[in-house]
PDB file of N, CA and C in Angstrom:
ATOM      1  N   UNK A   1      -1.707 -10.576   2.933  1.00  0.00           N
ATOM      2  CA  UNK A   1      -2.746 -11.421   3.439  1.00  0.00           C
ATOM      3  C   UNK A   1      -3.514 -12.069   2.289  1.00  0.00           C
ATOM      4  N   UNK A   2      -4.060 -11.203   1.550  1.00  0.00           N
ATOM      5  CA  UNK A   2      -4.409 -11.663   0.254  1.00  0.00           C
ATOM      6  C   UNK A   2      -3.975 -12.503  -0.689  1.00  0.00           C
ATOM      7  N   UNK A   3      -2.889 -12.319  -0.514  1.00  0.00           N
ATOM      8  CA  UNK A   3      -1.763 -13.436  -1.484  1.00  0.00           C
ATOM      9  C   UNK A   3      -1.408 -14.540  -0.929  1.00  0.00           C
ATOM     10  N   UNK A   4      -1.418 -14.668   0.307  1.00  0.00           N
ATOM     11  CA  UNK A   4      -1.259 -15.997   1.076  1.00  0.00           C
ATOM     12  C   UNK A   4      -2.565 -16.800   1.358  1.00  0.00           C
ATOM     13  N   UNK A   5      -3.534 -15.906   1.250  1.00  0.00           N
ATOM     14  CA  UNK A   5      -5.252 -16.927   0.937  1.00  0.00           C
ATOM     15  C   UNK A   5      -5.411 -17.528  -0.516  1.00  0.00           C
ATOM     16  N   UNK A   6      -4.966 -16.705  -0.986  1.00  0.00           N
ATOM     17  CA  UNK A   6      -5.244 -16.611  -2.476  1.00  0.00           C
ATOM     18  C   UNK A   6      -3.982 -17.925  -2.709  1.00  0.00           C
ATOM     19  N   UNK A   7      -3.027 -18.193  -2.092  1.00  0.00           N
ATOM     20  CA  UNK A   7      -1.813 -18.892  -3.212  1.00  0.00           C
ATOM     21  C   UNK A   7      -2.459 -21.013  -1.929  1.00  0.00           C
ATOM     22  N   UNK A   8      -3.139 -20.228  -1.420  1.00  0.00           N
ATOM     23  CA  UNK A   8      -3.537 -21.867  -0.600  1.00  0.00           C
ATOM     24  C   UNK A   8      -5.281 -22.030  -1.213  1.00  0.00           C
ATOM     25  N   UNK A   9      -5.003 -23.331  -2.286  1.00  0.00           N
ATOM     26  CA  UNK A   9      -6.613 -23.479  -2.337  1.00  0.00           C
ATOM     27  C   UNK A   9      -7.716 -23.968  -1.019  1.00  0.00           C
ATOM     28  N   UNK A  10      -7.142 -24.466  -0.076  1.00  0.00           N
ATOM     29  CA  UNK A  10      -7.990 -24.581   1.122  1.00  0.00           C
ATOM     30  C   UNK A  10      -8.421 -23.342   1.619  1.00  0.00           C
ATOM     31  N   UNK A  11      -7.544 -22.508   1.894  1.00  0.00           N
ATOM     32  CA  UNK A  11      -6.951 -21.181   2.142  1.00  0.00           C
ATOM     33  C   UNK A  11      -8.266 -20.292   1.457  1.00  0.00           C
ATOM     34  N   UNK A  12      -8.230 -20.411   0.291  1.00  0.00           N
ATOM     35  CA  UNK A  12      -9.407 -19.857  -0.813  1.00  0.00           C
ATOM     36  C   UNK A  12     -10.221 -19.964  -0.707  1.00  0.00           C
ATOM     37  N   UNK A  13     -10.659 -21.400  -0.558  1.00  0.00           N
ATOM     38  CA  UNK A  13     -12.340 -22.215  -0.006  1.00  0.00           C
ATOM     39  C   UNK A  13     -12.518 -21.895   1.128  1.00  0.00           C
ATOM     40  N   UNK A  14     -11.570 -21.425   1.734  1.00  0.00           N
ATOM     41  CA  UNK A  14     -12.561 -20.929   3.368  1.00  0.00           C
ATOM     42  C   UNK A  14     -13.032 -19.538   3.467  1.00  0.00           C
ATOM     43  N   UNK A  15     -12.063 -18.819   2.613  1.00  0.00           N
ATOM     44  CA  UNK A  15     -12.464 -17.567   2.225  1.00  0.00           C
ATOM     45  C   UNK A  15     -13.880 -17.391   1.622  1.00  0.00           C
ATOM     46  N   UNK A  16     -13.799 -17.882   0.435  1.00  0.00           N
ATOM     47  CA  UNK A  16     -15.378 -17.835  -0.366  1.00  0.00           C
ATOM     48  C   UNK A  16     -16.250 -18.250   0.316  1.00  0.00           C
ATOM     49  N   UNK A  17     -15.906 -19.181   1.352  1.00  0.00           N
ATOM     50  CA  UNK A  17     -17.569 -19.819   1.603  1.00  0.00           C
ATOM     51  C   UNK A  17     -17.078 -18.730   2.941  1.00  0.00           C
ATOM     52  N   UNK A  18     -16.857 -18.219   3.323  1.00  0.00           N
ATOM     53  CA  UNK A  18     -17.138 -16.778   4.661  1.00  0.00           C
ATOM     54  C   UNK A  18     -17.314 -15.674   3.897  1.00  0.00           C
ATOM     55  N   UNK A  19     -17.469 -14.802   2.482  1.00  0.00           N
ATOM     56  CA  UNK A  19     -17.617 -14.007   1.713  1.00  0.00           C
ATOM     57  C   UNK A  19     -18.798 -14.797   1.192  1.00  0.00           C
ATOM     58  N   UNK A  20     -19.695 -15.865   0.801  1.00  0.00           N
ATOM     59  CA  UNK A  20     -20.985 -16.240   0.389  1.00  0.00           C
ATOM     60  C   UNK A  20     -21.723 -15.843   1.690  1.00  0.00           C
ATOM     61  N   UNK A  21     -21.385 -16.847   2.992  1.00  0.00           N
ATOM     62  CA  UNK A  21     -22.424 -16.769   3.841  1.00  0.00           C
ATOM     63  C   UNK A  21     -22.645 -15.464   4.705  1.00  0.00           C
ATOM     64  N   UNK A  22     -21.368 -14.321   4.515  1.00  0.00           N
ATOM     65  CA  UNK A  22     -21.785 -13.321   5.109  1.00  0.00           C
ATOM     66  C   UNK A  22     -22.784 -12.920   4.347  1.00  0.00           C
ATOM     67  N   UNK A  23     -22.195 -12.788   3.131  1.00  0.00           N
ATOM     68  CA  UNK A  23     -23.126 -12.272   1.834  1.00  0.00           C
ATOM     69  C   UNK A  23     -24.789 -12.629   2.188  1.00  0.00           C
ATOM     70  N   UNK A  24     -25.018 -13.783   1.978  1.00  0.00           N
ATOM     71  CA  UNK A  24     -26.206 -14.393   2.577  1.00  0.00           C
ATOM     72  C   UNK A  24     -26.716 -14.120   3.847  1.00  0.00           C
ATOM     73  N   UNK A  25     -26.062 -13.784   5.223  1.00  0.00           N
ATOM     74  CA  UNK A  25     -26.748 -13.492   5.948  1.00  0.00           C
ATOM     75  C   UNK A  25     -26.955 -11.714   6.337  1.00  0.00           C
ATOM     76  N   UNK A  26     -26.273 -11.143   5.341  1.00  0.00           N
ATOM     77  CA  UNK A  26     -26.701  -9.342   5.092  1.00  0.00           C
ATOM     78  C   UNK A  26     -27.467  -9.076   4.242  1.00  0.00           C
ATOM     79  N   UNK A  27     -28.144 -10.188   3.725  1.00  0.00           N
ATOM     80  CA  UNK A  27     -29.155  -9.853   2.606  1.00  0.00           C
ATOM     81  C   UNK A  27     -30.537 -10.000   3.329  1.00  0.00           C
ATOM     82  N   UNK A  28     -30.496 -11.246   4.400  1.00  0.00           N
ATOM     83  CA  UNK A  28     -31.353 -11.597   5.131  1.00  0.00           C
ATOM     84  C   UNK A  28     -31.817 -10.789   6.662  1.00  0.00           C
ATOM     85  N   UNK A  29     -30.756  -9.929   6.357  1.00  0.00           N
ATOM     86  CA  UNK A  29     -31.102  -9.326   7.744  1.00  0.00           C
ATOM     87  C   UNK A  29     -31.430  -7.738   7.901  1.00  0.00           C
ATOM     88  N   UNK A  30     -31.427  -6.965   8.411  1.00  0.00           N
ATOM     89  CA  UNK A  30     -31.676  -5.518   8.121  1.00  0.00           C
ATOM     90  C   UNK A  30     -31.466  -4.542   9.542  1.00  0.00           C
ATOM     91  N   UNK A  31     -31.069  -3.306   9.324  1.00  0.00           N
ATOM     92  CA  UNK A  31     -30.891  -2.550  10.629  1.00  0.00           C
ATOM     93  C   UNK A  31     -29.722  -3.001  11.478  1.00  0.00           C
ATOM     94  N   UNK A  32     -30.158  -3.224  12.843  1.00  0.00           N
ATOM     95  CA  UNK A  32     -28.849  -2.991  13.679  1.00  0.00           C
ATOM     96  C   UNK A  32     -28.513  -4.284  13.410  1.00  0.00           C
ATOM     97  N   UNK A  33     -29.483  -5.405  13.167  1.00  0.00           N
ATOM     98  CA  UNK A  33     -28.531  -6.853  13.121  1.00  0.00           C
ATOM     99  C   UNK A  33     -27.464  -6.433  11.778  1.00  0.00           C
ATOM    100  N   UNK A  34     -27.800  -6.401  10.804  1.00  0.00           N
ATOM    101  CA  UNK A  34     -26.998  -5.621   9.839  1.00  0.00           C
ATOM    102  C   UNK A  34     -25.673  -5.010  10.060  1.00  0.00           C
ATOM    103  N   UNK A  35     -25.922  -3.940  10.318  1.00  0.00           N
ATOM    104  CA  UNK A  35     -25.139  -3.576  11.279  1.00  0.00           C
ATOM    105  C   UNK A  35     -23.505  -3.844  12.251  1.00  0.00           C
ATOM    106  N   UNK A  36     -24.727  -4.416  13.108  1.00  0.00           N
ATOM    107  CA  UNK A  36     -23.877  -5.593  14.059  1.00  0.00           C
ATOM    108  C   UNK A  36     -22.517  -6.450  13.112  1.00  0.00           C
ATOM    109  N   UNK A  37     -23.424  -7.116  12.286  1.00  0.00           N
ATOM    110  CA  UNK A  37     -22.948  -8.003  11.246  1.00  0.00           C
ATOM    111  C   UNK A  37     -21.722  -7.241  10.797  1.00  0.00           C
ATOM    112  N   UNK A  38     -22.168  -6.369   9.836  1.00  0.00           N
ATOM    113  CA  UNK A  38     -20.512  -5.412   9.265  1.00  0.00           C
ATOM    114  C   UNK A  38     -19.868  -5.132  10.508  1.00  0.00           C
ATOM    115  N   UNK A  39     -20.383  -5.139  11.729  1.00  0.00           N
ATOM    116  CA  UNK A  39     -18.730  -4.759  12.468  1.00  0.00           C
ATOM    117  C   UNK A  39     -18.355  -5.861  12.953  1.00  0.00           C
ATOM    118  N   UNK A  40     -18.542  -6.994  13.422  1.00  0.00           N
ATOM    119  CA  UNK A  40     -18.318  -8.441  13.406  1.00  0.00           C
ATOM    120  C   UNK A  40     -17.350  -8.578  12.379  1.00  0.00           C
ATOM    121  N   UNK A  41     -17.881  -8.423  11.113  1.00  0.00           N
ATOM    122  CA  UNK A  41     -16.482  -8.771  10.188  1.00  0.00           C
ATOM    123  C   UNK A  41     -15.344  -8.049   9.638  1.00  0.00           C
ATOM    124  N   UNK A  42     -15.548  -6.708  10.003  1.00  0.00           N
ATOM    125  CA  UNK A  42     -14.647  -5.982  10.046  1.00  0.00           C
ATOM    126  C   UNK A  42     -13.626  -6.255  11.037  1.00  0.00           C
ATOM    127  N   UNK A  43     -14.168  -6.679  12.406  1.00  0.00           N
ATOM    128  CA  UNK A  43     -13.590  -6.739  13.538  1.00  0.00           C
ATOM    129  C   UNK A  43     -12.748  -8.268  12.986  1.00  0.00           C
ATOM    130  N   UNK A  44     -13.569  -8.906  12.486  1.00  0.00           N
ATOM    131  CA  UNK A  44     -12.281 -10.209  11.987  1.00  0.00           C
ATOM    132  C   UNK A  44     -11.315  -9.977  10.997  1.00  0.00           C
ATOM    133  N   UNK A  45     -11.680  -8.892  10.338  1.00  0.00           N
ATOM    134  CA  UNK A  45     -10.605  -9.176   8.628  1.00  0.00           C
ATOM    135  C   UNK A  45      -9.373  -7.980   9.441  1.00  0.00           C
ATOM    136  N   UNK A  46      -9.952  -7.277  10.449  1.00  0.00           N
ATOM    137  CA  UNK A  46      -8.390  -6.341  11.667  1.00  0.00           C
ATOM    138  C   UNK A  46      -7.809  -7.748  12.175  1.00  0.00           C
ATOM    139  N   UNK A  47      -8.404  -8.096  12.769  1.00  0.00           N
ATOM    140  CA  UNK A  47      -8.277  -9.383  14.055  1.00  0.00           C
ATOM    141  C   UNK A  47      -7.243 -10.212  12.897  1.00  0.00           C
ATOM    142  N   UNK A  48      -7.692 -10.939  11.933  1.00  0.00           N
ATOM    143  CA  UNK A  48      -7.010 -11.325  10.826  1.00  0.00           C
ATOM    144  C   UNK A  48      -5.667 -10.960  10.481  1.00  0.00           C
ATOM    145  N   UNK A  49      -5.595  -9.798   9.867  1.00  0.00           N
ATOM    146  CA  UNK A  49      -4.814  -9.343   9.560  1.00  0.00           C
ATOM    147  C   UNK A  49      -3.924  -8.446  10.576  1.00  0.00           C
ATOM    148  N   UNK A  50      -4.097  -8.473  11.704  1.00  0.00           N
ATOM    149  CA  UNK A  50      -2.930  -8.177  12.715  1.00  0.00           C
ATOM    150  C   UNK A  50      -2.613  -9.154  13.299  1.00  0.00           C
ATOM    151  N   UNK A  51      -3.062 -10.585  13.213  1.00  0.00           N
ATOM    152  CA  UNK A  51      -2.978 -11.759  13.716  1.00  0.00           C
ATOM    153  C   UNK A  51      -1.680 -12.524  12.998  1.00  0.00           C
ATOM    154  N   UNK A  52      -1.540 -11.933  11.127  1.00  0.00           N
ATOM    155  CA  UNK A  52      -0.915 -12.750  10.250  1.00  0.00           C
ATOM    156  C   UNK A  52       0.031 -12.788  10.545  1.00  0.00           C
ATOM    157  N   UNK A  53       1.204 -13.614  10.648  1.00  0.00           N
ATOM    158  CA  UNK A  53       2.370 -13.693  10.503  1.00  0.00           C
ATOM    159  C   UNK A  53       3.296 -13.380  11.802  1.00  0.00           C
ATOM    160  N   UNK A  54       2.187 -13.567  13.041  1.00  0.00           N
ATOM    161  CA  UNK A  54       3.036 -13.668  14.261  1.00  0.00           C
ATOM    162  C   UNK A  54       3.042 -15.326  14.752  1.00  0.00           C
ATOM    163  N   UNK A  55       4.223 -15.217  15.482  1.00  0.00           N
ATOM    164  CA  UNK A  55       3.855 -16.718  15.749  1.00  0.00           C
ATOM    165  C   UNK A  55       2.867 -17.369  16.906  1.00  0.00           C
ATOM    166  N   UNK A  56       2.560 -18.468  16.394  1.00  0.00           N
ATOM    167  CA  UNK A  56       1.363 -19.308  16.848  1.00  0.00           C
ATOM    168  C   UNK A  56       0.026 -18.489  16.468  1.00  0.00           C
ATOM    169  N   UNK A  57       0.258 -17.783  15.319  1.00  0.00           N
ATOM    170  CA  UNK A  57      -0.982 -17.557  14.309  1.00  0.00           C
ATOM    171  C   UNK A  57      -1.262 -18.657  13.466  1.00  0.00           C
ATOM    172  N   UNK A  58      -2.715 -19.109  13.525  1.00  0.00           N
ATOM    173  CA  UNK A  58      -3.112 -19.942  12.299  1.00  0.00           C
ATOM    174  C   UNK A  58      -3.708 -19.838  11.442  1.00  0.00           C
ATOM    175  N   UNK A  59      -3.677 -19.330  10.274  1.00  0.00           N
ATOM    176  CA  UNK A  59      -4.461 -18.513   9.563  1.00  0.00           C
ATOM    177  C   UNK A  59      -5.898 -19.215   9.312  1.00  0.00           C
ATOM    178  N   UNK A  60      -5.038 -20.651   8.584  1.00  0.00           N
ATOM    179  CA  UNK A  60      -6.454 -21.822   8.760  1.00  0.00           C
ATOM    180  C   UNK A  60      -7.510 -22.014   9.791  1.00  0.00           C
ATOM    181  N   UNK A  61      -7.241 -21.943  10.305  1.00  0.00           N
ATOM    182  CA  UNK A  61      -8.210 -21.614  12.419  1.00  0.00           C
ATOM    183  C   UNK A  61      -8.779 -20.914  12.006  1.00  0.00           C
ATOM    184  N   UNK A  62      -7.814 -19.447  12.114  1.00  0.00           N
ATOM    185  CA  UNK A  62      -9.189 -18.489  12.427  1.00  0.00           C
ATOM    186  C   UNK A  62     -10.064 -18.212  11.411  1.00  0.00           C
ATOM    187  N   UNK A  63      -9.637 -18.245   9.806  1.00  0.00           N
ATOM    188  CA  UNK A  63     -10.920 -18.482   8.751  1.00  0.00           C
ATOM    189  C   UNK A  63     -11.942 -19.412   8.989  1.00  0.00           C
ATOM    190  N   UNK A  64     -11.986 -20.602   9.771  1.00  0.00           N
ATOM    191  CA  UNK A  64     -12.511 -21.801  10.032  1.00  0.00           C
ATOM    192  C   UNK A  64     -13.407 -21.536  10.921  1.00  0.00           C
ATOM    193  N   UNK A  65     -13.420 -20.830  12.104  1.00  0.00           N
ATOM    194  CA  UNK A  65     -13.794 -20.292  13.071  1.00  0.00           C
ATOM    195  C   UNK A  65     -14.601 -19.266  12.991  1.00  0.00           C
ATOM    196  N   UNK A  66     -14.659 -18.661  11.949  1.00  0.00           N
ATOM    197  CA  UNK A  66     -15.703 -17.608  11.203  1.00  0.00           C
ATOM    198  C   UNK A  66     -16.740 -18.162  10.079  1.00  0.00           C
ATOM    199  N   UNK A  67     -15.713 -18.671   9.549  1.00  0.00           N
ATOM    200  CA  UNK A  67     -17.029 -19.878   9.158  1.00  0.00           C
ATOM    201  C   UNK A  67     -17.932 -20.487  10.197  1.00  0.00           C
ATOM    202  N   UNK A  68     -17.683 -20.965  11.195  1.00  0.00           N
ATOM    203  CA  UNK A  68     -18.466 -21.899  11.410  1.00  0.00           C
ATOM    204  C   UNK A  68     -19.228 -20.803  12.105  1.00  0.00           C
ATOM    205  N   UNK A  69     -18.861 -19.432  12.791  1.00  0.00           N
ATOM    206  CA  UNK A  69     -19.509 -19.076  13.344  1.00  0.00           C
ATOM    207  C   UNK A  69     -20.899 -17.926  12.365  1.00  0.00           C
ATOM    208  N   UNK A  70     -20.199 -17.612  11.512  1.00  0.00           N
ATOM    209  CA  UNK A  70     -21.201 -16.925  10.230  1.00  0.00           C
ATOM    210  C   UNK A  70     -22.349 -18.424   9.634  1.00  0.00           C
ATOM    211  N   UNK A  71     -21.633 -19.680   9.868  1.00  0.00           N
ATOM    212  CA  UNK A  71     -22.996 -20.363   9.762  1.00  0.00           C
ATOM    213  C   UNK A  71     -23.695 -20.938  10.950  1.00  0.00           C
ATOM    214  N   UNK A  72     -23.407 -21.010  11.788  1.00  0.00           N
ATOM    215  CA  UNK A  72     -24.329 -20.625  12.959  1.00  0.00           C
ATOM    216  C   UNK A  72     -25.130 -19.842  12.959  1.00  0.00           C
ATOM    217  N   UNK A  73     -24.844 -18.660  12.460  1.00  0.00           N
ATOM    218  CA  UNK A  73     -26.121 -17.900  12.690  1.00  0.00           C
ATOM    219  C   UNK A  73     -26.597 -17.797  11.190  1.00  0.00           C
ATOM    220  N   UNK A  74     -26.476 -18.468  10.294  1.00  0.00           N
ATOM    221  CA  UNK A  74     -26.882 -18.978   9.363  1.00  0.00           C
ATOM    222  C   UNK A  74     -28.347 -19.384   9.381  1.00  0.00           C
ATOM    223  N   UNK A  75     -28.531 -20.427  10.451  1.00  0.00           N
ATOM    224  CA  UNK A  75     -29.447 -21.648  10.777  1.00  0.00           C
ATOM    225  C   UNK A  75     -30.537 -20.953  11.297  1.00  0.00           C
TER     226      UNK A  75
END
């Protein structure tokens, strides 16, 4: 999984900016939202990675889709 984010620079950039803004919104938050938060992304990087490499998986999607939703609650 790692090596296939890592070998796509889009692939990469969607990664970092979902590893900044989680980053950013667990600094900002505390307790059960906290919390909440680490199992949210735990629940994606399983979801992710049992998702990889079946077909009509998109890897691009669903990084995209965590983005947008880790900056949603960004705002």
């Amino acid at each position: 999984m790692e090596q296939a984010i890592c070998a796509d620079p889009q692939l990469g950039a969607l990664d970092r900016q979902i590893a900044e803004t989680y980053t950013k919104l667990l600094n900002n938050t505390g307790g059960r939202t906290a919390d909440a938060l680490r199992r949210a992304q735990r629940d994606f990087v399983m979801a992710r990675n049992a998702g990889y490499g079946k077909p009509g998986y998109d890897l691009r999607l669903a990084l995209q889709k965590r983005l947008d939703t880790l900056q949603t609650a960004a705002r």
